[in-house]
C-alpha atoms as a PDB file:
ATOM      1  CA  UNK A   1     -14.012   5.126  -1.392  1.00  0.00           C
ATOM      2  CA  UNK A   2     -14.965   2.702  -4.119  1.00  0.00           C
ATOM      3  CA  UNK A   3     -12.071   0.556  -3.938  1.00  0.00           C
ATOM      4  CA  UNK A   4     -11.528   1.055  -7.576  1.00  0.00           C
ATOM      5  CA  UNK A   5      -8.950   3.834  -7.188  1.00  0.00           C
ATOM      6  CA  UNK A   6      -5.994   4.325  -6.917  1.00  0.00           C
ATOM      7  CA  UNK A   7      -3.298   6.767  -7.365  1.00  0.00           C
ATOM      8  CA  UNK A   8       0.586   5.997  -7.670  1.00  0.00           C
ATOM      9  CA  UNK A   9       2.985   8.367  -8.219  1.00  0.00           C
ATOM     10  CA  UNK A  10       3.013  12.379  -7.877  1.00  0.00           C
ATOM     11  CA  UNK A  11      -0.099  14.436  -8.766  1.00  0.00           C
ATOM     12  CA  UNK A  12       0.587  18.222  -9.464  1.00  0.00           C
ATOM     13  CA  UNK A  13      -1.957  20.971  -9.810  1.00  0.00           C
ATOM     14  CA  UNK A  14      -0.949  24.158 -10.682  1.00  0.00           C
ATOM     15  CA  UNK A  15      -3.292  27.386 -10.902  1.00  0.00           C
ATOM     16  CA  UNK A  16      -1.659  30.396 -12.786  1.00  0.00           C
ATOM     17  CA  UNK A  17       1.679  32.247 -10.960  1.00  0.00           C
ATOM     18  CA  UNK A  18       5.389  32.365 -12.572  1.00  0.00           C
ATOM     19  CA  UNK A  19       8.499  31.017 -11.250  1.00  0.00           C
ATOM     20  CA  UNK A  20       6.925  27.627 -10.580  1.00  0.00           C
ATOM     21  CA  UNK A  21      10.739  25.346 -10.209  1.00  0.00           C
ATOM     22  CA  UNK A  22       9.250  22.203  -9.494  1.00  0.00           C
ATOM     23  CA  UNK A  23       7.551  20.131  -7.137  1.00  0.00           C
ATOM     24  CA  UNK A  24       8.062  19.729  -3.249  1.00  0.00           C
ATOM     25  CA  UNK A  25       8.823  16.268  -1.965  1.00  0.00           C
ATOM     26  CA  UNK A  26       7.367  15.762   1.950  1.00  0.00           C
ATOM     27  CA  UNK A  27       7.240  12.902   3.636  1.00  0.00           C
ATOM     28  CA  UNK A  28       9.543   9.702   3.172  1.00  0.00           C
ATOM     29  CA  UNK A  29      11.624   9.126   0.735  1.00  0.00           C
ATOM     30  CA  UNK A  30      10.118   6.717  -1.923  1.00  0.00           C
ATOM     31  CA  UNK A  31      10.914   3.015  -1.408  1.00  0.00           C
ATOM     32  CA  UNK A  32      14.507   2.846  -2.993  1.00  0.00           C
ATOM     33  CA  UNK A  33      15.073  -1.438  -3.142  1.00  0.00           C
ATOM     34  CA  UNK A  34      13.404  -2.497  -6.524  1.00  0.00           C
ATOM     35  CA  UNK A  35      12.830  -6.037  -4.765  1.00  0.00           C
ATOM     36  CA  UNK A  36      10.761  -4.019  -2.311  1.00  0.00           C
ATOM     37  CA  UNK A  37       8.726  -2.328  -4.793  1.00  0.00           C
ATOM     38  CA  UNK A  38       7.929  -5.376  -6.664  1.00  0.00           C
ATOM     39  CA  UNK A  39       7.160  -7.214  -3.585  1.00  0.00           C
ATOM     40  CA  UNK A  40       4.575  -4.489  -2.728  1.00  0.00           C
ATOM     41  CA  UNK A  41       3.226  -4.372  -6.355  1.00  0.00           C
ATOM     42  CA  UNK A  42       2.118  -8.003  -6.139  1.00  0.00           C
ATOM     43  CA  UNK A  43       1.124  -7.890  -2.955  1.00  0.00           C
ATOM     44  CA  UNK A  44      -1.493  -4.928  -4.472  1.00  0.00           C
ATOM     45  CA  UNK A  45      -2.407  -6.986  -6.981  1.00  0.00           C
ATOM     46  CA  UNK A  46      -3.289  -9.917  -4.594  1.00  0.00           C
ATOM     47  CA  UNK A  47      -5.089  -8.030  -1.617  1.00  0.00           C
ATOM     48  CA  UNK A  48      -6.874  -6.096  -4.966  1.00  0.00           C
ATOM     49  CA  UNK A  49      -7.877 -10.537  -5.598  1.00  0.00           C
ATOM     50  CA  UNK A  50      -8.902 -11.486  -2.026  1.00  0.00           C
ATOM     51  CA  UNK A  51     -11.421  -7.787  -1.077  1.00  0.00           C
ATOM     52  CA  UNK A  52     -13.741  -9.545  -3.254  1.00  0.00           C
ATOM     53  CA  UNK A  53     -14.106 -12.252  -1.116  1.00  0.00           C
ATOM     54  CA  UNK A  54     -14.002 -10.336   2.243  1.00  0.00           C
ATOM     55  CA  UNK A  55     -16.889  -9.070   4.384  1.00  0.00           C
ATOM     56  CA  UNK A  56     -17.413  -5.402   4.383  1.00  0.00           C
ATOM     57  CA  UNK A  57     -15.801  -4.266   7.074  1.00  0.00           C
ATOM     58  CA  UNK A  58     -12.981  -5.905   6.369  1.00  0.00           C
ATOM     59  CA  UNK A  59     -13.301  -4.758   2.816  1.00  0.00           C
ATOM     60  CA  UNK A  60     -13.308  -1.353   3.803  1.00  0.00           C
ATOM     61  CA  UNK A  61     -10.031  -1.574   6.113  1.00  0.00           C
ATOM     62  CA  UNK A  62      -8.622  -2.881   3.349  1.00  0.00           C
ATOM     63  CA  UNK A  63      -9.623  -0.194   1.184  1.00  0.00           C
ATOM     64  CA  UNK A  64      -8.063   2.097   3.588  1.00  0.00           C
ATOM     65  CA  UNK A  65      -4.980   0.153   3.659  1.00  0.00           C
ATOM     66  CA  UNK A  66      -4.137  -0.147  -0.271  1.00  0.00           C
ATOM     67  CA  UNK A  67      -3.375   3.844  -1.155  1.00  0.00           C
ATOM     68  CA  UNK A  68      -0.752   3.688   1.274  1.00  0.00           C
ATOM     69  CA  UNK A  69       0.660   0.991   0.609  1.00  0.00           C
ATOM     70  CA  UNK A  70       0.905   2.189  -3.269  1.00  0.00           C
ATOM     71  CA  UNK A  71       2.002   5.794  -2.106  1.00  0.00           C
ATOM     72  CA  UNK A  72       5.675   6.271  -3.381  1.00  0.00           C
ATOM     73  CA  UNK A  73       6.467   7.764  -0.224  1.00  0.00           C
ATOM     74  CA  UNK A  74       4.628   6.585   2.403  1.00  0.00           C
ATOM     75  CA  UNK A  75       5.229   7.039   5.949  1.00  0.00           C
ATOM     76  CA  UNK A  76       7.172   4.258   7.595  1.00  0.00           C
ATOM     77  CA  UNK A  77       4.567   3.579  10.255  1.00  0.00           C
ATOM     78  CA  UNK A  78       1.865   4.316   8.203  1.00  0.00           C
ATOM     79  CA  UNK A  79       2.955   1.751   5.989  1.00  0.00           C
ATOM     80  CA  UNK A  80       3.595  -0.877   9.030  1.00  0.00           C
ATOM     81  CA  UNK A  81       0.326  -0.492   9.865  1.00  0.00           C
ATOM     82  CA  UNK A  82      -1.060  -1.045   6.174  1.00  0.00           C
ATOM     83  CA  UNK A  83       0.771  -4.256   5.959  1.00  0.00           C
ATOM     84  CA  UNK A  84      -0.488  -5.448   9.916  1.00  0.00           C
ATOM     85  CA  UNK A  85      -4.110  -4.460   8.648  1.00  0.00           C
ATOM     86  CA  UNK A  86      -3.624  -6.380   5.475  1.00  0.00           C
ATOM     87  CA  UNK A  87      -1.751  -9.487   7.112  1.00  0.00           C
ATOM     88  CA  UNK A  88      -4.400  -9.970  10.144  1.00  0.00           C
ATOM     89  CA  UNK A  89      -7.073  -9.853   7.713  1.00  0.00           C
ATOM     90  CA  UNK A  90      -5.345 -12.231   5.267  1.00  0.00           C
ATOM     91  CA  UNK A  91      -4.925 -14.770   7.743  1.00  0.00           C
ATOM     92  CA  UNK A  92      -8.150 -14.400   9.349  1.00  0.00           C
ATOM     93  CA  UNK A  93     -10.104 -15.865   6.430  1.00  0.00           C
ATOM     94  CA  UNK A  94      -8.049 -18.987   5.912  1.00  0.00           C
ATOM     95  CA  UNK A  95      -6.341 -20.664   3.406  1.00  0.00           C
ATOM     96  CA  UNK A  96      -7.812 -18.163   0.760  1.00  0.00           C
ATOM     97  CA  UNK A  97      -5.793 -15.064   2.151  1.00  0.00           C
ATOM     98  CA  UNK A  98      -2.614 -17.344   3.218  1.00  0.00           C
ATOM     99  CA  UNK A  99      -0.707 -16.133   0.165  1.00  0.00           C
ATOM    100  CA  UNK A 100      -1.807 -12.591   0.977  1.00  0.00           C
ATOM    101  CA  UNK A 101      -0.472 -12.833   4.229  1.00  0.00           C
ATOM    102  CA  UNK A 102       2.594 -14.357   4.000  1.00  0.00           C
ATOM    103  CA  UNK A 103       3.717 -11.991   1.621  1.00  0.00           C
ATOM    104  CA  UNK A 104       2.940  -8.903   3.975  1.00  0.00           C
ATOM    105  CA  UNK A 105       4.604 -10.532   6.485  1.00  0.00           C
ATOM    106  CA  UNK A 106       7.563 -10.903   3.850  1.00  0.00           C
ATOM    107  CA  UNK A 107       7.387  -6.705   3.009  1.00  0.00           C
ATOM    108  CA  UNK A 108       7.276  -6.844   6.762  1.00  0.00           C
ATOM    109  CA  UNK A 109      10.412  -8.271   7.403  1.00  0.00           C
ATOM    110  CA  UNK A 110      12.230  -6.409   4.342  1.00  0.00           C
ATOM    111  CA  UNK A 111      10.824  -3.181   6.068  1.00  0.00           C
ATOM    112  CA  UNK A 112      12.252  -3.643   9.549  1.00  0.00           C
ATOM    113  CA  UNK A 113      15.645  -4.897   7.907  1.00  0.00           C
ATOM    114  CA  UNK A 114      15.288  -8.941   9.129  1.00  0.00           C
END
């Protein structure tokens, strides 16, 4: 993965057959609270900021980390462990990925309900 891409929202492919109704929702039900949402879009936008400045590994985890956090319906541990990924990394470059951090640890908190 490039890092470059990402996909939000549903995709649908279809290929021929009748009676198609619609599309089939699995998983978790998308994130509801618009605070929530926002709060995840900037934290995107940020993390999308800091990989630059990251060593490849880290980079990569990261890269790993940002289509599920962006996924409409994400898993709720999946997620959890996005936004741990993204936090530890944050904070383990410094004062550079404090913002980052801080607000995963905010999405944290709105996750678990604190």
């Amino acid at each position: 993965m490039s890092g470059n891409n990402y996909h939000y929202g549903d995709s649908v492919t279809m290929h021929g057959g009748s009676g198609n109704t619609g599309i089939v929702k699995n998983g978790a039900s998308g994130d509801t609270d618009p605070a929530l949402r926002l709060a995840i879009a900037e934290l995107i936008r940020d993390v999308r900021e800091l990989r630059d400045q990251l060593p490849q590994p880290s980079a990569q985890l990261i890269d790993e980390s940002l289509p599920v956090l962006a996924a409409d319906a994400a898993p709720a541990q999946e997620r959890h462990r996005a936004l741990l990924a993204v936090a530890a990394i944050a904070a383990a470059v410094g004062a550079v990925g404090q913002p980052v951090a801080e607000a995963a640890n905010r999405i944290l908190q709105m996750v678990s309900g604190q």
